[in-house]
PDB file of N, CA and C in Angstrom:
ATOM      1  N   UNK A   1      22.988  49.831  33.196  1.00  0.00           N
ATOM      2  CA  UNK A   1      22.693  50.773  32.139  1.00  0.00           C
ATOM      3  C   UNK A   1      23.932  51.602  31.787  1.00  0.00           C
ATOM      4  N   UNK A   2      24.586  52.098  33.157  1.00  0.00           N
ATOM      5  CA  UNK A   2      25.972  52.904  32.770  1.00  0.00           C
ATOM      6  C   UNK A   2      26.715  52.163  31.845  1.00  0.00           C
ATOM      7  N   UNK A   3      26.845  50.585  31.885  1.00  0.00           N
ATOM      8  CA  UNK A   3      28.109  49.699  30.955  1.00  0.00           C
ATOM      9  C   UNK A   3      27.450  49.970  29.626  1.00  0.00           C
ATOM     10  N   UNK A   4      26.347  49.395  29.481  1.00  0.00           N
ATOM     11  CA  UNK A   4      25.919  49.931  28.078  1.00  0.00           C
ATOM     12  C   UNK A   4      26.226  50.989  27.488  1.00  0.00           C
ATOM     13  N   UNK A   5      26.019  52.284  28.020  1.00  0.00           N
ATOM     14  CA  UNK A   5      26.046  53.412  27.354  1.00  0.00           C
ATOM     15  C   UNK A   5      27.743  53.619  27.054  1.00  0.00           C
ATOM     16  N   UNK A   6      28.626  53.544  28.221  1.00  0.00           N
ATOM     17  CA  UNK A   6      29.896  53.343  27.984  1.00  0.00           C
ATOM     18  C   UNK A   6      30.382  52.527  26.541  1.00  0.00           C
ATOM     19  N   UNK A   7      29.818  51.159  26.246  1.00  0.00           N
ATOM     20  CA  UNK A   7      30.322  50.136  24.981  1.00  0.00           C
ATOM     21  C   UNK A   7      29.252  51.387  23.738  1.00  0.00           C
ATOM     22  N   UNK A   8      28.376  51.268  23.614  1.00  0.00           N
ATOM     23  CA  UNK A   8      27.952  52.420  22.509  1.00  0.00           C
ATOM     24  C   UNK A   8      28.677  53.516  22.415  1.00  0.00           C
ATOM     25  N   UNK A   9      29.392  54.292  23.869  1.00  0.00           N
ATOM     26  CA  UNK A   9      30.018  55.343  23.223  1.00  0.00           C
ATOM     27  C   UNK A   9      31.366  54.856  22.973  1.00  0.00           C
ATOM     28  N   UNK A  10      31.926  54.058  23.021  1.00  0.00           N
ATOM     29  CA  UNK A  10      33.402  53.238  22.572  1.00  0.00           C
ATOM     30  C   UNK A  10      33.173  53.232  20.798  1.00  0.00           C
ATOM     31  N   UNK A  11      31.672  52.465  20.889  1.00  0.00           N
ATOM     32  CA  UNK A  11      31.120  51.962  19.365  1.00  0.00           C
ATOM     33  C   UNK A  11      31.512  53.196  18.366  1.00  0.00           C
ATOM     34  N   UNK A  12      30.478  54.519  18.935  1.00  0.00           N
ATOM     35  CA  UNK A  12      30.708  55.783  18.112  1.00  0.00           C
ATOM     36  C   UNK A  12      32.281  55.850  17.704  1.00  0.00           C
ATOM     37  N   UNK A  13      33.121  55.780  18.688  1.00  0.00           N
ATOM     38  CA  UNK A  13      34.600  56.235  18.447  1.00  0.00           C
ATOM     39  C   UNK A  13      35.066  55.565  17.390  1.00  0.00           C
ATOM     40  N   UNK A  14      34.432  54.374  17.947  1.00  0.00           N
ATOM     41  CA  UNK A  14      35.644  52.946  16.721  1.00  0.00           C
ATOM     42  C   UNK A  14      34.884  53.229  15.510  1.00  0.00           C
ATOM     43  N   UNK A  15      33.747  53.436  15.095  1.00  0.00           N
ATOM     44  CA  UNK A  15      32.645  53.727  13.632  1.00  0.00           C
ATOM     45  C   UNK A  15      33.484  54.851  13.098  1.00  0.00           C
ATOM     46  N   UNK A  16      33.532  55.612  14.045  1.00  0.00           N
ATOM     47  CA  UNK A  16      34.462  56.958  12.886  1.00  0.00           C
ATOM     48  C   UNK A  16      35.603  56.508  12.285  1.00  0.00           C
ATOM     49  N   UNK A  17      36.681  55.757  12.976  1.00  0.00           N
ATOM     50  CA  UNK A  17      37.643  55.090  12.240  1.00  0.00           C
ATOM     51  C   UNK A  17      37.329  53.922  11.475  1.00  0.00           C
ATOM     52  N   UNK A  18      36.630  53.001  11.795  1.00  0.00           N
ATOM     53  CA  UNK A  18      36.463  51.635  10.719  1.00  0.00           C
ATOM     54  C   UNK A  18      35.302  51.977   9.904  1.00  0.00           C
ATOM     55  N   UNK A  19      35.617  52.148   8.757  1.00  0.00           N
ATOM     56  CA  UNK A  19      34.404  51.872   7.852  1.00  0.00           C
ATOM     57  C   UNK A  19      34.905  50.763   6.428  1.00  0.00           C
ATOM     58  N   UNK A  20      33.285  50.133   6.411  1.00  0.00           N
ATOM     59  CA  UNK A  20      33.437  48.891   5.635  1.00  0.00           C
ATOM     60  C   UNK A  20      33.138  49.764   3.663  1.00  0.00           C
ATOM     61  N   UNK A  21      34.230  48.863   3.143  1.00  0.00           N
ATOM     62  CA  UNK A  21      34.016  49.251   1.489  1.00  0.00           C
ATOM     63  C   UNK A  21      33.546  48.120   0.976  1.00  0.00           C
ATOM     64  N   UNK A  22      33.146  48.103  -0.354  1.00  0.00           N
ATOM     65  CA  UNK A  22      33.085  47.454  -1.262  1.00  0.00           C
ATOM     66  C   UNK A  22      33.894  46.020  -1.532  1.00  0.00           C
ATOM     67  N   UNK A  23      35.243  46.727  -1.400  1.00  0.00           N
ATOM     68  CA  UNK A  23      36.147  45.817  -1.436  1.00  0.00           C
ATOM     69  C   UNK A  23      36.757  44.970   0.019  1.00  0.00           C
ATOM     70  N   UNK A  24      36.104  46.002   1.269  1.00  0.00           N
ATOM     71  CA  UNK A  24      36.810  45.442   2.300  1.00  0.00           C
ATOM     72  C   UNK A  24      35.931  45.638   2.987  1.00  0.00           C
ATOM     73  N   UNK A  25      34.960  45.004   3.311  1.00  0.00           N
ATOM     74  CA  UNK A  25      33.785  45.387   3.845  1.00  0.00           C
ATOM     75  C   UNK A  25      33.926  45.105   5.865  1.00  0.00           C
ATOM     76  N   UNK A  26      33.380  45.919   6.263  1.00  0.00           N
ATOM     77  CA  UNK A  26      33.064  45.592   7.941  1.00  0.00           C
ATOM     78  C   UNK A  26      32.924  44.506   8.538  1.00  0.00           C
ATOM     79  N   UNK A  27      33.024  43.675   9.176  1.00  0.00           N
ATOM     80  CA  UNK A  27      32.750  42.454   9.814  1.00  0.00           C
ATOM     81  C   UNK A  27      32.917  43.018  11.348  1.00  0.00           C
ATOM     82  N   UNK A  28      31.166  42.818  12.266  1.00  0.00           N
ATOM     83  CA  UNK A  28      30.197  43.374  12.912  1.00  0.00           C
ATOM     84  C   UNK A  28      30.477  42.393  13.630  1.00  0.00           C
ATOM     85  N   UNK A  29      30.579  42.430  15.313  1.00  0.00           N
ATOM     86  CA  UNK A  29      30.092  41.474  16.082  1.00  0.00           C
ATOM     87  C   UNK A  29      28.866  42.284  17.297  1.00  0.00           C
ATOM     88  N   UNK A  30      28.300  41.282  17.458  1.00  0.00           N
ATOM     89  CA  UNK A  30      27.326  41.661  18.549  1.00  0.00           C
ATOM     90  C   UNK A  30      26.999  40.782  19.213  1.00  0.00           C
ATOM     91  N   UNK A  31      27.174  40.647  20.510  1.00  0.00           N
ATOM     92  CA  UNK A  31      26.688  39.781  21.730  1.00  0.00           C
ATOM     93  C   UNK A  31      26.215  39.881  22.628  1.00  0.00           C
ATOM     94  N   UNK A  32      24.820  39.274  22.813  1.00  0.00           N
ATOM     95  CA  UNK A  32      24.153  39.304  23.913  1.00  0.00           C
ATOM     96  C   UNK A  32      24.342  38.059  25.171  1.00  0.00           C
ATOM     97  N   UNK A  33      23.873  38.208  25.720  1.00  0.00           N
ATOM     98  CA  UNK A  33      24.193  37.345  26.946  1.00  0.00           C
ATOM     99  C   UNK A  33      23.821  35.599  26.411  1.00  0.00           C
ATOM    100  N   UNK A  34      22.780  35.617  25.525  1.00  0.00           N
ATOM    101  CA  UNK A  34      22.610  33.909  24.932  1.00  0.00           C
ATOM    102  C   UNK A  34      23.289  33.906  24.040  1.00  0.00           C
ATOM    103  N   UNK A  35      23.521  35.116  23.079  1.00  0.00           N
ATOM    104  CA  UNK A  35      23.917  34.416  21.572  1.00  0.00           C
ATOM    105  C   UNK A  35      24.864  35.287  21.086  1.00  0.00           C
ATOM    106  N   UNK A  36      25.441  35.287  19.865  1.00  0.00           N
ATOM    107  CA  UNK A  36      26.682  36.213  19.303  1.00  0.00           C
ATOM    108  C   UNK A  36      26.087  36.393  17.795  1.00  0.00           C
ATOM    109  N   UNK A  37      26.300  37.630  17.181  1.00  0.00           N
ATOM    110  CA  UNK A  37      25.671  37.785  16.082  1.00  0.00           C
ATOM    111  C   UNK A  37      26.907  38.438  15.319  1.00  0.00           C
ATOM    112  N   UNK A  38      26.933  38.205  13.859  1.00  0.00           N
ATOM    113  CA  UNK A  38      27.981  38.681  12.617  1.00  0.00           C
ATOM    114  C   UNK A  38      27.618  39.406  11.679  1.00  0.00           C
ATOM    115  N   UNK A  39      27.945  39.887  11.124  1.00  0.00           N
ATOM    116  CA  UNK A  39      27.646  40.690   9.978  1.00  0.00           C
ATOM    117  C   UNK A  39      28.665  41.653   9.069  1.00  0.00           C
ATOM    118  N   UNK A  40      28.436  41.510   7.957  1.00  0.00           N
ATOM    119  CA  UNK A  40      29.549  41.955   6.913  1.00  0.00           C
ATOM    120  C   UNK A  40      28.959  43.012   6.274  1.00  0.00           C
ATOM    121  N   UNK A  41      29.285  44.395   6.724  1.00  0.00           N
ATOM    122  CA  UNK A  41      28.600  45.776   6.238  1.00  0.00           C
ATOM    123  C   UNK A  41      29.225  46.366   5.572  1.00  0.00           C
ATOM    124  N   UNK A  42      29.306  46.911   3.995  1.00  0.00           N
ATOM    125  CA  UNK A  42      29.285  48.003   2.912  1.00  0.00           C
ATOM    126  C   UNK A  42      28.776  49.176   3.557  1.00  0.00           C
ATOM    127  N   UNK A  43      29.207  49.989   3.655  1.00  0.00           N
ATOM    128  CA  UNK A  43      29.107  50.901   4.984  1.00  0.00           C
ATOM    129  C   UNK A  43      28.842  52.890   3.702  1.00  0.00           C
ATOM    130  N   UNK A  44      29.376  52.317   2.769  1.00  0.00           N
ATOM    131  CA  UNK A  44      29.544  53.259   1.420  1.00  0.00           C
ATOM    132  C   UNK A  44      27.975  53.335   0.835  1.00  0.00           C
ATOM    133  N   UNK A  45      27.014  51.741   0.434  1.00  0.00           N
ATOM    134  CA  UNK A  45      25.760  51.724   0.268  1.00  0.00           C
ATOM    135  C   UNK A  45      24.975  51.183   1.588  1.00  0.00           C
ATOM    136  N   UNK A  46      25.657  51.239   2.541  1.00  0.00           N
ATOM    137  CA  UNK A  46      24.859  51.254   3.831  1.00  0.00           C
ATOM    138  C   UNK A  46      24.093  49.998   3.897  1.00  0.00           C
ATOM    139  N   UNK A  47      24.973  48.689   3.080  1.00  0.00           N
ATOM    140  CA  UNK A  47      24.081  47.481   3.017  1.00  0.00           C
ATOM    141  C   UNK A  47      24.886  46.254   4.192  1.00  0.00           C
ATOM    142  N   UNK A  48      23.879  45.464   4.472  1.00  0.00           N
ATOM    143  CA  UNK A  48      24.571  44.196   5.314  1.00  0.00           C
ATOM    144  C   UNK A  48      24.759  42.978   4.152  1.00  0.00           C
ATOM    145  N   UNK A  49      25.777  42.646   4.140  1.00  0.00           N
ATOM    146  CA  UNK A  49      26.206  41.479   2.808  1.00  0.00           C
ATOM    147  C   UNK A  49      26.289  40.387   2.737  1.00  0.00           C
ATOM    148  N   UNK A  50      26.166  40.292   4.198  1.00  0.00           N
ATOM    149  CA  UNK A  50      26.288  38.699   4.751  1.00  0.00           C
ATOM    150  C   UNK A  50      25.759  38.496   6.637  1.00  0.00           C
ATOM    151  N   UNK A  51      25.239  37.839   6.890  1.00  0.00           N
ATOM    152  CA  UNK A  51      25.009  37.293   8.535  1.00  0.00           C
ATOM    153  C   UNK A  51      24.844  36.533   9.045  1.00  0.00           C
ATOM    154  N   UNK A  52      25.425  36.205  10.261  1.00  0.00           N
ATOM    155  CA  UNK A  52      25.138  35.072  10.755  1.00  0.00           C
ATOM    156  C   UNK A  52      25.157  34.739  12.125  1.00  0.00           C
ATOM    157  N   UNK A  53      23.929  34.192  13.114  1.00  0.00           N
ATOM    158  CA  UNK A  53      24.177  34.073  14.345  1.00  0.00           C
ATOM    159  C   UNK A  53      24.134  32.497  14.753  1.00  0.00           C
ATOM    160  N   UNK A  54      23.940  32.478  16.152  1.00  0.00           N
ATOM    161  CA  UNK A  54      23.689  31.353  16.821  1.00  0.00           C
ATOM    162  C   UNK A  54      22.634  30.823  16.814  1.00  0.00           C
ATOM    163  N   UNK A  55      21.711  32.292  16.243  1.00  0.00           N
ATOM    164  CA  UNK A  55      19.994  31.594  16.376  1.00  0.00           C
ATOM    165  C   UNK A  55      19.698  31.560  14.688  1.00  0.00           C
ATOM    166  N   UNK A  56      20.406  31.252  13.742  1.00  0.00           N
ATOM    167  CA  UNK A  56      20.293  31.112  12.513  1.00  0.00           C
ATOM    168  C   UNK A  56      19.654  29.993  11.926  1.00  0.00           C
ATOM    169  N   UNK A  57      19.188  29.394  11.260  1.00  0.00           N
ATOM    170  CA  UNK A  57      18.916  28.056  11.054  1.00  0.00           C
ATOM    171  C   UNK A  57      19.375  27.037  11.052  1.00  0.00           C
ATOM    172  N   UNK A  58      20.655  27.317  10.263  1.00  0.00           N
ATOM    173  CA  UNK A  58      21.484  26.208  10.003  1.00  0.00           C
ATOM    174  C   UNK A  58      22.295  25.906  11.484  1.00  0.00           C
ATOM    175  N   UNK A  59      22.582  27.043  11.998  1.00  0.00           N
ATOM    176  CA  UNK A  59      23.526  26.685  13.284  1.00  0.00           C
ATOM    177  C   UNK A  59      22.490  26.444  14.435  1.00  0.00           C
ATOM    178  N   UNK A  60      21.301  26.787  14.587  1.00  0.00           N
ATOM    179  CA  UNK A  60      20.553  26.666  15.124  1.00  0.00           C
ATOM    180  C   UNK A  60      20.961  25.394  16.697  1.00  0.00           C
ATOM    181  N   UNK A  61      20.796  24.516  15.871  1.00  0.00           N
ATOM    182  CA  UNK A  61      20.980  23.297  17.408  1.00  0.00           C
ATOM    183  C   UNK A  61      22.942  22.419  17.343  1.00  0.00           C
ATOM    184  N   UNK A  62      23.921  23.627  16.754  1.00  0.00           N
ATOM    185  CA  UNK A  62      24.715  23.205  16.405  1.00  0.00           C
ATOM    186  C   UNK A  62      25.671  23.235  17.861  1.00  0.00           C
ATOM    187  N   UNK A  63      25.462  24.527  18.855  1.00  0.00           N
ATOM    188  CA  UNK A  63      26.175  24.943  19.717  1.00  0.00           C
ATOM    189  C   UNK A  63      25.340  24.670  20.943  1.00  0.00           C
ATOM    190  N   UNK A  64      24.859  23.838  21.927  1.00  0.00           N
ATOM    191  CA  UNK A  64      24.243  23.211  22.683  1.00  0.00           C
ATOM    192  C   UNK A  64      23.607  24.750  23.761  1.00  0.00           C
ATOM    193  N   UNK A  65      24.857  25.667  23.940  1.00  0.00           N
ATOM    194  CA  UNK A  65      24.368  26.930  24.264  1.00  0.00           C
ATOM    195  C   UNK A  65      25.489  28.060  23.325  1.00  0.00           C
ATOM    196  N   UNK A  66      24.541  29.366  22.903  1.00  0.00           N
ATOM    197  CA  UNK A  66      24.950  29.846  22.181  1.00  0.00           C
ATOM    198  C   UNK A  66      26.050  31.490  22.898  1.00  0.00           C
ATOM    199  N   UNK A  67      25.765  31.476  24.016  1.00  0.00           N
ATOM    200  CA  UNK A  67      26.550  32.521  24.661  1.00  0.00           C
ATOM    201  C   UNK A  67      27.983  32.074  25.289  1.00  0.00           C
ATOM    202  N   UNK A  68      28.559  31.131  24.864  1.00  0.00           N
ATOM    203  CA  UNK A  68      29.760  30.857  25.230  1.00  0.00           C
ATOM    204  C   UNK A  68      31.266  30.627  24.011  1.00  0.00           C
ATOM    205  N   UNK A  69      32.554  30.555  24.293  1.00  0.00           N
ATOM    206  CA  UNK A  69      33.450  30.803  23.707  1.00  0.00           C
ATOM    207  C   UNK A  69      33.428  29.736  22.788  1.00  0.00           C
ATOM    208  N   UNK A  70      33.120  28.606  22.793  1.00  0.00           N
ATOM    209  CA  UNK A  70      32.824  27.758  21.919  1.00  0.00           C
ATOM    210  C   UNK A  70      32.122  27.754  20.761  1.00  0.00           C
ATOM    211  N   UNK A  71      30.410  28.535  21.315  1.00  0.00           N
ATOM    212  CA  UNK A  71      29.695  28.901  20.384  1.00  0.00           C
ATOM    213  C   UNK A  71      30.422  29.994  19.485  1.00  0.00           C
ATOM    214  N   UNK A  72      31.394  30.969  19.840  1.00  0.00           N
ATOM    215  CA  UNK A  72      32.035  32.141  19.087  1.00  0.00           C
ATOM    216  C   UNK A  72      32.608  31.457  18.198  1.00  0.00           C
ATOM    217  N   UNK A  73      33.362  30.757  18.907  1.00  0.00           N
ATOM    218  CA  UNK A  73      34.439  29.742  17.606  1.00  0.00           C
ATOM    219  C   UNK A  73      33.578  29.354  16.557  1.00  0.00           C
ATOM    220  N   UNK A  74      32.878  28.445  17.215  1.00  0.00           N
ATOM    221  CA  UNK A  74      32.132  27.831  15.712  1.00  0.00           C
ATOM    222  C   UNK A  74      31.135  28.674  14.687  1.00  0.00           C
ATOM    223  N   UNK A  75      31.011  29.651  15.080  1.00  0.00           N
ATOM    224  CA  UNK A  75      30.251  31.036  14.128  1.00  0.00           C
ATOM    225  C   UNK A  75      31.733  31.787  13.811  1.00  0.00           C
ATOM    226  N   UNK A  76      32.912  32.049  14.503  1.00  0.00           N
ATOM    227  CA  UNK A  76      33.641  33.141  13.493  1.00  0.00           C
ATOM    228  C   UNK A  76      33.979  31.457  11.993  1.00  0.00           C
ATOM    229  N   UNK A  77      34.362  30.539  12.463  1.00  0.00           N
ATOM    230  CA  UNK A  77      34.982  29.076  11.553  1.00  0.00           C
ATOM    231  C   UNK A  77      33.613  29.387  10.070  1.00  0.00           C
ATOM    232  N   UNK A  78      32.629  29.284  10.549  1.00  0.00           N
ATOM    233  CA  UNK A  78      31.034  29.446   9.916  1.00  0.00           C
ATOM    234  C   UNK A  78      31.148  30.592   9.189  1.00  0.00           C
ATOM    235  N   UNK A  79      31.683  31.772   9.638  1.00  0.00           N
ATOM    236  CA  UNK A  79      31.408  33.313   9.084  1.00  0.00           C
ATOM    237  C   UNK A  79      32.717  33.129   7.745  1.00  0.00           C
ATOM    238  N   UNK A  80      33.260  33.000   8.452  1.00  0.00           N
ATOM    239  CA  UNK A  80      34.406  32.749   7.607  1.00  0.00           C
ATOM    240  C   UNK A  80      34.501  32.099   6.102  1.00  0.00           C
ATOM    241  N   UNK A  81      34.014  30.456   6.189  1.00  0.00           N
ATOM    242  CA  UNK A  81      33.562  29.913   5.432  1.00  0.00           C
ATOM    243  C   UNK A  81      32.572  30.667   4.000  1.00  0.00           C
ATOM    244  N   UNK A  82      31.857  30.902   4.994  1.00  0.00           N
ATOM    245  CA  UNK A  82      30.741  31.532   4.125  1.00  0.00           C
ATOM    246  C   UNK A  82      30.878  32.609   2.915  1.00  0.00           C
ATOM    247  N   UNK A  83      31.924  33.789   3.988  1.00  0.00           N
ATOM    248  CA  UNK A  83      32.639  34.921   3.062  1.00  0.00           C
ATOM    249  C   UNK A  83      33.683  34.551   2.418  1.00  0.00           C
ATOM    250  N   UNK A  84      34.366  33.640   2.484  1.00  0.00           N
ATOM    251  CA  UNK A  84      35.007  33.339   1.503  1.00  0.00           C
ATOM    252  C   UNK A  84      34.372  32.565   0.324  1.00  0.00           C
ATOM    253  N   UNK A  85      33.479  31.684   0.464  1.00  0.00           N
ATOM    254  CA  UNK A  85      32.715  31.260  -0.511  1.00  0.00           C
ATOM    255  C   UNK A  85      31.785  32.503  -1.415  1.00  0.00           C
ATOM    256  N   UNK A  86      32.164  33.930  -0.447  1.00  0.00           N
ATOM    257  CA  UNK A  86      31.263  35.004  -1.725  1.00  0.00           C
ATOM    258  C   UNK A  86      31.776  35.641  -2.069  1.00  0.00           C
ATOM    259  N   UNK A  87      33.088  35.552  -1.968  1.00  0.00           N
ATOM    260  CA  UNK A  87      34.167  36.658  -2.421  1.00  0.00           C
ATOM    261  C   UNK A  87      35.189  37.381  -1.719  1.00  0.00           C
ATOM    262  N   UNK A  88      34.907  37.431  -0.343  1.00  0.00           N
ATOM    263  CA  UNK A  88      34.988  38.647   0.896  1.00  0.00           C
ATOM    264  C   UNK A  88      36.579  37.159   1.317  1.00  0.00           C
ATOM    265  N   UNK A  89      37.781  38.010   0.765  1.00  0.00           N
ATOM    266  CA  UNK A  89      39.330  37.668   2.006  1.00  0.00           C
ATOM    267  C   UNK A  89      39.422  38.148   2.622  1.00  0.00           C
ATOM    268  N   UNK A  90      39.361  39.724   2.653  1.00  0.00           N
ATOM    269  CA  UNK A  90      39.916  40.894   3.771  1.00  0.00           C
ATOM    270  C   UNK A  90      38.356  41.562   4.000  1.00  0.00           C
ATOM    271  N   UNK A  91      38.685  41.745   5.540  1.00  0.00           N
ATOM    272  CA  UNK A  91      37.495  42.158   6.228  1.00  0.00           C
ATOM    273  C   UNK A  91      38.353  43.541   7.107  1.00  0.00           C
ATOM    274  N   UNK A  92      37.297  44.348   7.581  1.00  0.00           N
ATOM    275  CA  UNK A  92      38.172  45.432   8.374  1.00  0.00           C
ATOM    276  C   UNK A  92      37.077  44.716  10.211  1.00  0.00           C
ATOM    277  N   UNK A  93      37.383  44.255  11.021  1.00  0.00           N
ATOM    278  CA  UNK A  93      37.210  44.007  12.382  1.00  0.00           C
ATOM    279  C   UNK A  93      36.503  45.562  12.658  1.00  0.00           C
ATOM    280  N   UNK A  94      35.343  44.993  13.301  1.00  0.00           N
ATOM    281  CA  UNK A  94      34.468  45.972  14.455  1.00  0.00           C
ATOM    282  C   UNK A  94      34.396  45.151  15.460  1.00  0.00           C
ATOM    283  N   UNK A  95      34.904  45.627  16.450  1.00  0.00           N
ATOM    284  CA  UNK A  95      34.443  44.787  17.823  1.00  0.00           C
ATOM    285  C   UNK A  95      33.201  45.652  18.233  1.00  0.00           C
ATOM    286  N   UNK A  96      32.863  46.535  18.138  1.00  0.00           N
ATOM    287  CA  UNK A  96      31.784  47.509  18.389  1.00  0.00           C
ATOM    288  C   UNK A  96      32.030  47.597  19.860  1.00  0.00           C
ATOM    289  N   UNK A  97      32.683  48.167  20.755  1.00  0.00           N
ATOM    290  CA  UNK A  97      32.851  48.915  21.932  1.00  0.00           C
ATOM    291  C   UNK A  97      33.458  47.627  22.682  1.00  0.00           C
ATOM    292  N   UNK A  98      33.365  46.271  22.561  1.00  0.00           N
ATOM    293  CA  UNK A  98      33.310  45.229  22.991  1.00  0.00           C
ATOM    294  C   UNK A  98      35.139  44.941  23.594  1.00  0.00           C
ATOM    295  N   UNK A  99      35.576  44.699  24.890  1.00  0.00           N
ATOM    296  CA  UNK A  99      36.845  44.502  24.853  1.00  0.00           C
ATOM    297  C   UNK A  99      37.298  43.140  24.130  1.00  0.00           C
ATOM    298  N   UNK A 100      38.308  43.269  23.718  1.00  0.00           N
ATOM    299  CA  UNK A 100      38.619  42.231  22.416  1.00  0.00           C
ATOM    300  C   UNK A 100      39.014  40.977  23.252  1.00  0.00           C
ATOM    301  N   UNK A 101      38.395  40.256  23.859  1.00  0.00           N
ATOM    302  CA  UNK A 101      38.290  38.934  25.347  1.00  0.00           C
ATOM    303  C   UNK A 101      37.502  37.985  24.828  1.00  0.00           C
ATOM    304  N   UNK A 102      37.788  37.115  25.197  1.00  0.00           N
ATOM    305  CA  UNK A 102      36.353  35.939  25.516  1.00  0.00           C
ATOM    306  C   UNK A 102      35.579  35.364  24.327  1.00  0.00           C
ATOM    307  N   UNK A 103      34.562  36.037  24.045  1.00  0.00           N
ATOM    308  CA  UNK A 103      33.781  35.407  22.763  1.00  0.00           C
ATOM    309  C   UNK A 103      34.225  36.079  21.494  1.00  0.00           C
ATOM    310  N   UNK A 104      34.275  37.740  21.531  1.00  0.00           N
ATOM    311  CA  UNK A 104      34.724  38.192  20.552  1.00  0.00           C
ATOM    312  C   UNK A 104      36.115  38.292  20.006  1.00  0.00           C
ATOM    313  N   UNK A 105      37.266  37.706  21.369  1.00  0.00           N
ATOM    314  CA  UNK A 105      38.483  37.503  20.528  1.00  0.00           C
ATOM    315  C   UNK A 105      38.287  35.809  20.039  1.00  0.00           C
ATOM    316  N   UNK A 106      37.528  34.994  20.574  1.00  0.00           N
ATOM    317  CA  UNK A 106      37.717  33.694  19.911  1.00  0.00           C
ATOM    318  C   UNK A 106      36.966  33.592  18.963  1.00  0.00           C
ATOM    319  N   UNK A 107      36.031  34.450  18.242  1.00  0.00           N
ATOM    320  CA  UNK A 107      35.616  34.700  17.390  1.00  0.00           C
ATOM    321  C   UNK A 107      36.186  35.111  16.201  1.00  0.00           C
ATOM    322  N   UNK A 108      37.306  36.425  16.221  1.00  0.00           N
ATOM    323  CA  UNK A 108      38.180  36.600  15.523  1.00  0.00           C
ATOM    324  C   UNK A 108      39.197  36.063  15.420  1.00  0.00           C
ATOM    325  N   UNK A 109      39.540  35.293  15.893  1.00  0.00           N
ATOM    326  CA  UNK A 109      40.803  33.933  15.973  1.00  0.00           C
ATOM    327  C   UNK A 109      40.022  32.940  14.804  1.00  0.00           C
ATOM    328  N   UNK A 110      39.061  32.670  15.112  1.00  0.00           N
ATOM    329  CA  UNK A 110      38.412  31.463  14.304  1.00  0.00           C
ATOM    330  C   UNK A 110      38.515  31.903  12.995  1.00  0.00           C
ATOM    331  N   UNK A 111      37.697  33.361  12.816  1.00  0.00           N
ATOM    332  CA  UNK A 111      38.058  33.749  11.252  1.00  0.00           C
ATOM    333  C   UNK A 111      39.097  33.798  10.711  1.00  0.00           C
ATOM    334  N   UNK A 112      40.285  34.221  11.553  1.00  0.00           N
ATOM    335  CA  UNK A 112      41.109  34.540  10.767  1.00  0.00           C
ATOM    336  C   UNK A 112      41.904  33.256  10.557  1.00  0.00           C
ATOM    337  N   UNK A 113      41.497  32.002  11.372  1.00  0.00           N
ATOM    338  CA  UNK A 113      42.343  30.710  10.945  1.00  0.00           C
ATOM    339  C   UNK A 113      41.705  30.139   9.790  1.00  0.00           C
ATOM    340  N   UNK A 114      40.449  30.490   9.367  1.00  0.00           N
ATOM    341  CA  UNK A 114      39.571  29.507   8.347  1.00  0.00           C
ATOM    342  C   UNK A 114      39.628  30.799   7.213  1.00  0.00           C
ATOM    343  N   UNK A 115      40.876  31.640   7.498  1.00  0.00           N
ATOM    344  CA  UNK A 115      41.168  31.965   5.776  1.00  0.00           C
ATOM    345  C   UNK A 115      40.672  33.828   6.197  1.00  0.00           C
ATOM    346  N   UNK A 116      39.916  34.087   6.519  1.00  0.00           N
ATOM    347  CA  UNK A 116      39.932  35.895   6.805  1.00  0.00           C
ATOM    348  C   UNK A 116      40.873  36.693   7.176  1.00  0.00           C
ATOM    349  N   UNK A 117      41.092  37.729   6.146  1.00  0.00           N
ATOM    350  CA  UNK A 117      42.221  38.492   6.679  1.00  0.00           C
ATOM    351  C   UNK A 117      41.825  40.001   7.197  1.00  0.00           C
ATOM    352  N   UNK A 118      41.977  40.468   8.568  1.00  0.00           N
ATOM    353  CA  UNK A 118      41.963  41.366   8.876  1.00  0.00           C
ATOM    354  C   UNK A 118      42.971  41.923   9.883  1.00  0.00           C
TER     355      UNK A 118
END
């Protein structure tokens, strides 16, 4: 329970500095122990613009298990894709309290090779 509360209060710190615009919207990671979740937040109208996890449909039976560095890769390659197909080049990175290791740096590696700039 202590690690948790520790990564939420990291979260608060990093939220005061990153906020997502219009033009450069947030890109959210969140990971739980099975799966890794994305999201592209307008943080100005407080909207989510885009998402995408491991337990999504399409990726659904794509990553054999969804809590590993592999599965990250192939969802930031996926996230990526996607926002660029809606407009979104530059993203501003939230790791949300998360040390930047393992799923969530191979996550942001993936995006930023399949065209995301942050």
């Amino acid at each position: 329970m202590k690690k948790i509360k520790g990564r939420v209060k990291r979260h608060l710190v990093i939220r005061q500095k990153v906020i997502g615009t219009p033009e450069r919207p947030r890109l959210c990671v969140f990971r739980s122990n099975k799966n890794i979740y994305v999201q592209l937040i307008d943080d100005v109208k407080g909207r989510t613009l885009l998402s995408l996890s491991t337990n999504s449909k399409e990726l659904k039976n794509k990553p054999a298990y969804g809590g590993n560095v592999k599965a990250a890769a192939l969802i930031g390659e996926e996230f990526a894709k996607k926002a660029k197909a809606k407009g979104f080049g530059k993203v501003v990175f939230d790791r949300a309290g998360y040390a930047f290791h393992g799923r969530v740096k191979a996550l942001a590696e993936s995006a930023r090779k399949n065209g995301l700039i942050f």
